[in-house]
N, C-alpha and C. Protein backbone atom coordinates (compact mmCIF):
# COMPACT_ATOMS: atom_id res chain seq x y z
N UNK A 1 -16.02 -19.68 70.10
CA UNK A 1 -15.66 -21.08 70.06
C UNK A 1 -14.22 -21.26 70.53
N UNK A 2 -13.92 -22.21 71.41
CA UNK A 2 -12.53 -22.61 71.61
C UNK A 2 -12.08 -23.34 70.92
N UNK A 3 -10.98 -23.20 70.53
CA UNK A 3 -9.87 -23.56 69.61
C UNK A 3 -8.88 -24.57 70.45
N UNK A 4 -8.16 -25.83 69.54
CA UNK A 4 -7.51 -26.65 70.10
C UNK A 4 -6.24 -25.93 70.59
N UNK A 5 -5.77 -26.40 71.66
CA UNK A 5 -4.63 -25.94 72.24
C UNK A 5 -3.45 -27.41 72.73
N UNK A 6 -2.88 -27.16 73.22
CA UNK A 6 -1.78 -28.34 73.25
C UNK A 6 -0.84 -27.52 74.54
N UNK A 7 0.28 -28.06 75.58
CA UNK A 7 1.09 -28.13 76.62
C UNK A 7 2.36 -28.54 76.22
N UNK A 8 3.15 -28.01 75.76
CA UNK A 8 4.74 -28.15 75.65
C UNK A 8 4.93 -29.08 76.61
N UNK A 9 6.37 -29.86 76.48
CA UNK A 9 6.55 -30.54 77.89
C UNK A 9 7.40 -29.95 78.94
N UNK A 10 7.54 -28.45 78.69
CA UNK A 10 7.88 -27.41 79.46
C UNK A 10 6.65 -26.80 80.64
N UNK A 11 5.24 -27.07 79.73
CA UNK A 11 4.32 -27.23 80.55
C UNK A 11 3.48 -25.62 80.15
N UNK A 12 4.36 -24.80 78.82
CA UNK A 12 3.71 -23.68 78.25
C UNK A 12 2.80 -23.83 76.83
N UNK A 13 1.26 -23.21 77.38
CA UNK A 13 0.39 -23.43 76.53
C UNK A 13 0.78 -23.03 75.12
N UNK A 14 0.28 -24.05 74.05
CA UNK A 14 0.61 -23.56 72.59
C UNK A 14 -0.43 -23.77 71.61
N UNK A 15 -0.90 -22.69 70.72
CA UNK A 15 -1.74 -22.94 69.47
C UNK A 15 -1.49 -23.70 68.62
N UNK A 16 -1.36 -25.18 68.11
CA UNK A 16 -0.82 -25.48 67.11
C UNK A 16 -1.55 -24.41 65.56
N UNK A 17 -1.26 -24.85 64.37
CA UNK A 17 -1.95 -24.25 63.51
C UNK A 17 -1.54 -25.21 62.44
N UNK A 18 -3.14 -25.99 62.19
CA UNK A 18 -3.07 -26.92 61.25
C UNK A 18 -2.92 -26.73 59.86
N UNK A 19 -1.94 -27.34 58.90
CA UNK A 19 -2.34 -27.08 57.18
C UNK A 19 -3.68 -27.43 56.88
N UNK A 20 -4.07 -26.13 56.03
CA UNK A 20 -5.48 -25.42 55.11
C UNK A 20 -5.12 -26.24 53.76
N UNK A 21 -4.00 -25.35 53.55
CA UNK A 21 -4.21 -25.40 51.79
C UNK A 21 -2.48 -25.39 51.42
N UNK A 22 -2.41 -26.12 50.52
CA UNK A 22 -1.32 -25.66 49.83
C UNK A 22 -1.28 -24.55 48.30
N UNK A 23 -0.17 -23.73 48.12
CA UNK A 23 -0.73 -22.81 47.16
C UNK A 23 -0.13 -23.08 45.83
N UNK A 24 -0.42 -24.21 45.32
CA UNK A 24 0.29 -25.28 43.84
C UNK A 24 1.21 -24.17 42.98
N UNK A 25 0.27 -22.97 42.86
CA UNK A 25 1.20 -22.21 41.93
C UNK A 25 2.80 -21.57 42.07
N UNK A 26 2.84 -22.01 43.63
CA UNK A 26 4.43 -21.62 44.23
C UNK A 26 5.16 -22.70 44.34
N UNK A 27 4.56 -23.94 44.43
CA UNK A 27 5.09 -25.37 45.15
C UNK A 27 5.59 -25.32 43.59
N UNK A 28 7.46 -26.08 44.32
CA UNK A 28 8.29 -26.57 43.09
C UNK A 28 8.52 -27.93 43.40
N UNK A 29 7.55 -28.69 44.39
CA UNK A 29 7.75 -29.75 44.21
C UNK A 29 9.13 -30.52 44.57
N UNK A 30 9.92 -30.04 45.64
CA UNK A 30 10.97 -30.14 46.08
C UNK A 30 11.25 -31.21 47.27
N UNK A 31 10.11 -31.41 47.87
CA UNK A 31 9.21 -32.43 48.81
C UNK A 31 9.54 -32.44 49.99
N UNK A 32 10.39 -30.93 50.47
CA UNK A 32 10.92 -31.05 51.96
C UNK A 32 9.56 -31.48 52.68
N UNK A 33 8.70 -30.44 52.33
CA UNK A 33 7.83 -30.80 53.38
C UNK A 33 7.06 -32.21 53.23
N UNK A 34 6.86 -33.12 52.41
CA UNK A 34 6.53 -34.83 52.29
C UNK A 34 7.75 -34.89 53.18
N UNK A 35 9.55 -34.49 53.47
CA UNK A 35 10.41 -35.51 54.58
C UNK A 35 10.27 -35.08 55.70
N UNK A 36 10.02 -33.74 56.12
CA UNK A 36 9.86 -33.62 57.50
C UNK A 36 8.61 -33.97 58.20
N UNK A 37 7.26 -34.67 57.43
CA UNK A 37 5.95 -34.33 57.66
C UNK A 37 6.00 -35.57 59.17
N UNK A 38 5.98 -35.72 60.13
CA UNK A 38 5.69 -37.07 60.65
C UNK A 38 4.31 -37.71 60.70
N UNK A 39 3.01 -37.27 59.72
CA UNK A 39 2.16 -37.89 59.40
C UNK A 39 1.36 -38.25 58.12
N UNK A 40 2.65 -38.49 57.37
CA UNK A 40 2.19 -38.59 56.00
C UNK A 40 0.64 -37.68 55.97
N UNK A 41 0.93 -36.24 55.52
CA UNK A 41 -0.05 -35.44 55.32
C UNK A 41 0.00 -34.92 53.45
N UNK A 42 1.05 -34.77 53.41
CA UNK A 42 1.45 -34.71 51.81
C UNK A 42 1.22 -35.85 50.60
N UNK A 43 1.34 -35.43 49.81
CA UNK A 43 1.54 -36.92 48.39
C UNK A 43 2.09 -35.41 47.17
N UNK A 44 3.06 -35.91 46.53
CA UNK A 44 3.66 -35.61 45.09
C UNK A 44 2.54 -36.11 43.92
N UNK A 45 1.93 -35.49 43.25
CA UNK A 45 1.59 -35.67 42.53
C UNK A 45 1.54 -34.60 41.43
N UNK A 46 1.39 -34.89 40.21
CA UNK A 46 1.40 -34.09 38.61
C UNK A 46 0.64 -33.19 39.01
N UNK A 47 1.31 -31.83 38.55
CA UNK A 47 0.71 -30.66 38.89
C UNK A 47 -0.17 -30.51 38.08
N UNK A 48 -1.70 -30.30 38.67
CA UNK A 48 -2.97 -29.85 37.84
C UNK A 48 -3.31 -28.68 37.07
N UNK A 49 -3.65 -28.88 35.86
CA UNK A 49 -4.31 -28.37 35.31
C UNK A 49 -4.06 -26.77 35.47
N UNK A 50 -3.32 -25.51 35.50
CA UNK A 50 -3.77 -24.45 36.18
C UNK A 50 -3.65 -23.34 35.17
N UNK A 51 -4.86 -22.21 35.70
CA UNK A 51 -4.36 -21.40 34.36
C UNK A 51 -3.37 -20.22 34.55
N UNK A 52 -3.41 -19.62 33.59
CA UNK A 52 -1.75 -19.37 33.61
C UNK A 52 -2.08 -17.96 34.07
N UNK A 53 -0.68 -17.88 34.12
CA UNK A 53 -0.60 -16.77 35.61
C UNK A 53 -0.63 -15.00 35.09
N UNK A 54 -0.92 -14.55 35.92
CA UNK A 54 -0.98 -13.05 35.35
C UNK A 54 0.46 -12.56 35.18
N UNK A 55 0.70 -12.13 34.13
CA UNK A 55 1.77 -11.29 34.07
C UNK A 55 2.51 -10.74 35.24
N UNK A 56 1.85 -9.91 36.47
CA UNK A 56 2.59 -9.36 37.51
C UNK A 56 2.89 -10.22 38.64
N UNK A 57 2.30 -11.93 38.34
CA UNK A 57 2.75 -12.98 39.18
C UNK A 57 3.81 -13.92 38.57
N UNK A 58 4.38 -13.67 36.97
CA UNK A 58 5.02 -14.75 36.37
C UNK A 58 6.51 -14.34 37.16
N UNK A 59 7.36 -15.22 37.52
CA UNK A 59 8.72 -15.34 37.71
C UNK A 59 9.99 -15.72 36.76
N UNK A 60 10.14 -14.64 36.46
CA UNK A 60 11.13 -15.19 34.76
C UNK A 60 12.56 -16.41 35.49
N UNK A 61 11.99 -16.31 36.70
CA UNK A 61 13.44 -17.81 37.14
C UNK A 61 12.61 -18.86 36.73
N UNK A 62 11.50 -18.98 36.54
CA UNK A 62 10.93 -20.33 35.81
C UNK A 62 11.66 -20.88 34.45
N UNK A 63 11.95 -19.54 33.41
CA UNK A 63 12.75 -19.86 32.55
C UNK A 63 11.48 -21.27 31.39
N UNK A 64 10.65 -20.82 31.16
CA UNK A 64 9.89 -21.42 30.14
C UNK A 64 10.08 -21.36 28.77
N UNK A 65 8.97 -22.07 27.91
CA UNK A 65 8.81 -21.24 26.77
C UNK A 65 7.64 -21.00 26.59
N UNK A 66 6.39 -22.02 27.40
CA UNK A 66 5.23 -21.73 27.24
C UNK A 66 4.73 -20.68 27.96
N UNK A 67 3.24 -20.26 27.76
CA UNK A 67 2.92 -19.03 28.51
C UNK A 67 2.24 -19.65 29.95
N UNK A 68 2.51 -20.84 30.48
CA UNK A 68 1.87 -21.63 31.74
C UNK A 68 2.33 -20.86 32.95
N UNK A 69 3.76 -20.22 32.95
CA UNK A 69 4.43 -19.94 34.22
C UNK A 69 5.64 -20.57 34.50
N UNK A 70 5.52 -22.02 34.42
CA UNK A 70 5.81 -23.07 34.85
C UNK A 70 6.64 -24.19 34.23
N UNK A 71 8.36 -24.01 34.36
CA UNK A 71 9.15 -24.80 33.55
C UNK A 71 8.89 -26.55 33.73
N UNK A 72 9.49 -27.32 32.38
CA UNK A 72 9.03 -28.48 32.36
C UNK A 72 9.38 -29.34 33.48
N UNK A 73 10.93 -28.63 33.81
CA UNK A 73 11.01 -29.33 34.85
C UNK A 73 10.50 -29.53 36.37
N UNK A 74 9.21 -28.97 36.46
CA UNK A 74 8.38 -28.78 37.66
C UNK A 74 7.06 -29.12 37.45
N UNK A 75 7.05 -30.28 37.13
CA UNK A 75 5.93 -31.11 36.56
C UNK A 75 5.06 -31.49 37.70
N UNK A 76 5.82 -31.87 39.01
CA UNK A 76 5.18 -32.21 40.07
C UNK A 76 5.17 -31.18 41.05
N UNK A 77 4.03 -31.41 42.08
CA UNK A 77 3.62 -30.64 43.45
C UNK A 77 3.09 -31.42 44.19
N UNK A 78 3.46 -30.76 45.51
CA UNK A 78 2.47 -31.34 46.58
C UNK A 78 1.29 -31.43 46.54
N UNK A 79 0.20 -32.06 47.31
CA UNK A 79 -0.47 -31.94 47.11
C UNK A 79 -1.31 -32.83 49.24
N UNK A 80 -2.35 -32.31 49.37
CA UNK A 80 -2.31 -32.76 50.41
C UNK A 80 -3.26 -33.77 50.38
N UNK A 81 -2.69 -34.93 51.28
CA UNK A 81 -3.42 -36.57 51.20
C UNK A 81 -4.34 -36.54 52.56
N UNK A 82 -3.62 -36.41 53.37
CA UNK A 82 -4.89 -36.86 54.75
C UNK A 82 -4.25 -35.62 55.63
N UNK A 83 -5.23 -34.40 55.04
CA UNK A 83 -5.16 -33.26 56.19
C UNK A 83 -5.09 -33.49 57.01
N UNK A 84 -6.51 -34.27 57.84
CA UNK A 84 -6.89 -34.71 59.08
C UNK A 84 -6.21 -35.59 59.91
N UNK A 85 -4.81 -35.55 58.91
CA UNK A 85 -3.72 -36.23 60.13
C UNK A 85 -2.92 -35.78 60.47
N UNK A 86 -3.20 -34.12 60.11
CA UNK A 86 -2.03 -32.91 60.75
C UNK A 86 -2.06 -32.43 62.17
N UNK A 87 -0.99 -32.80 62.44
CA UNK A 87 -0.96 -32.39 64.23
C UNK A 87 -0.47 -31.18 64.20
N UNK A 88 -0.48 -29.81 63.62
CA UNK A 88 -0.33 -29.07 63.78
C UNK A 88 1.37 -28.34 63.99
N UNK A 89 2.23 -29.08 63.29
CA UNK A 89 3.37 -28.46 64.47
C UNK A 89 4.18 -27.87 63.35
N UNK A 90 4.05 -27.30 62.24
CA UNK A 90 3.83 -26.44 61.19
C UNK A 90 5.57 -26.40 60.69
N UNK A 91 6.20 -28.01 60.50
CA UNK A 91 7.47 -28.29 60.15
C UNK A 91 7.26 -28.06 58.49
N UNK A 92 6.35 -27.73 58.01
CA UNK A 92 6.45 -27.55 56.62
C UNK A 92 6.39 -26.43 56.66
N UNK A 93 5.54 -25.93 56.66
CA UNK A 93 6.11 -24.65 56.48
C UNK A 93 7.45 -23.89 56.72
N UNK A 94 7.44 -24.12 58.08
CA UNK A 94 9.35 -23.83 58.16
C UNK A 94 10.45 -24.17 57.40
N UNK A 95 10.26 -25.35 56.33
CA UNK A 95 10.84 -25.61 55.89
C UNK A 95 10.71 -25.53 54.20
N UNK A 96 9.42 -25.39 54.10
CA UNK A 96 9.30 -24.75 52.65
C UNK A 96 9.86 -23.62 51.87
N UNK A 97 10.81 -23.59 50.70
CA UNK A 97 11.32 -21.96 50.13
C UNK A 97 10.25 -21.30 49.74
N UNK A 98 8.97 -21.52 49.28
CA UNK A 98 8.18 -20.66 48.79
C UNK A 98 7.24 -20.27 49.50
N UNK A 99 7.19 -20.64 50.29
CA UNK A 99 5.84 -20.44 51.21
C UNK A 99 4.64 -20.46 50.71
N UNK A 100 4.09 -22.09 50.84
CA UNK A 100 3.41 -22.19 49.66
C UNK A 100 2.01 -22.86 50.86
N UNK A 101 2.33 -22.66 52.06
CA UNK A 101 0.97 -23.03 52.83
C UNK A 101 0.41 -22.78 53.64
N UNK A 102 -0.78 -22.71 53.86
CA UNK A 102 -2.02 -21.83 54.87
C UNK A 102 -2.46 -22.58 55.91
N UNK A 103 -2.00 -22.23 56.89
CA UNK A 103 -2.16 -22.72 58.30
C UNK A 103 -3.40 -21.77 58.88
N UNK A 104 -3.83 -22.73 60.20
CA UNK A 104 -4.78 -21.76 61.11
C UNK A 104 -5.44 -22.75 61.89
N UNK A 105 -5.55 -22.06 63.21
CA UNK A 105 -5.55 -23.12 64.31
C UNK A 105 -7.37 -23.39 64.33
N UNK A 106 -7.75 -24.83 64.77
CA UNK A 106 -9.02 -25.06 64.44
C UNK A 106 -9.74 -25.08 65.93
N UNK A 107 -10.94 -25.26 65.93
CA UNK A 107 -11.85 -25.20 66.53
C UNK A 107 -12.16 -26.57 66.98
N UNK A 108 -12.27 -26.67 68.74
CA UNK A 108 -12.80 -27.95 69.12
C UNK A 108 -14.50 -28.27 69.01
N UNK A 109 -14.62 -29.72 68.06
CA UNK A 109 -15.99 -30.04 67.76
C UNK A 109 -16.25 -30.39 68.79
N UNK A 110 -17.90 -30.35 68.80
CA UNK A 110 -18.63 -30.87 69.78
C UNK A 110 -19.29 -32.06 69.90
């Protein structure tokens, strides 16, 4: 299957690679990537529900008291609103500290 491709205005072929997923349990909710997005693809919302993390994934810079992972003050995360309005040009990620998202270039429908 061919995959979408795109033309720099240099005129050199490029893969974009669209956001998949975001990975909530890294997102601190910091919202670079909601300011750099230019298609409202993000939304902040109350971090869900999650269960708590294995011991060899907890980060003692969270600085808690509960056994969640996850200090109070990181109540919110990203969360993604209209994938399907990602043009691919993967400014969140570049700009995210945690690296908290899964890109991969898609396939043209038929």
């Amino acid at each position: 299957m061919q995959v979408i491709t795109g033309v720099t205005r240099g005129g050199e072929p490029y893969t974009p690679a669209f956001v998949m997923a975001i990975e909530q349990t890294k997102c601190i909710g910091c919202g670079r990537c909601f300011k750099v997005c230019p298609r409202e693809v993000f939304d902040l919302v109350e971090r869900e529900e999650l269960e708590a993390l294995e011991a060899d994934d907890y980060d003692d810079d969270y600085g808690d008291d509960d056994d969640d992972g996850f200090s109070d003050d990181t109540a919110m995360v990203m969360s993604l609103k209209n994938d399907q309005d990602c043009i691919g040009c993967g400014s969140c990620a570049r700009i995210c500290p945690k690296k908290c998202f899964t890109h991969q270039p898609q396939t043209l429908s038929a």
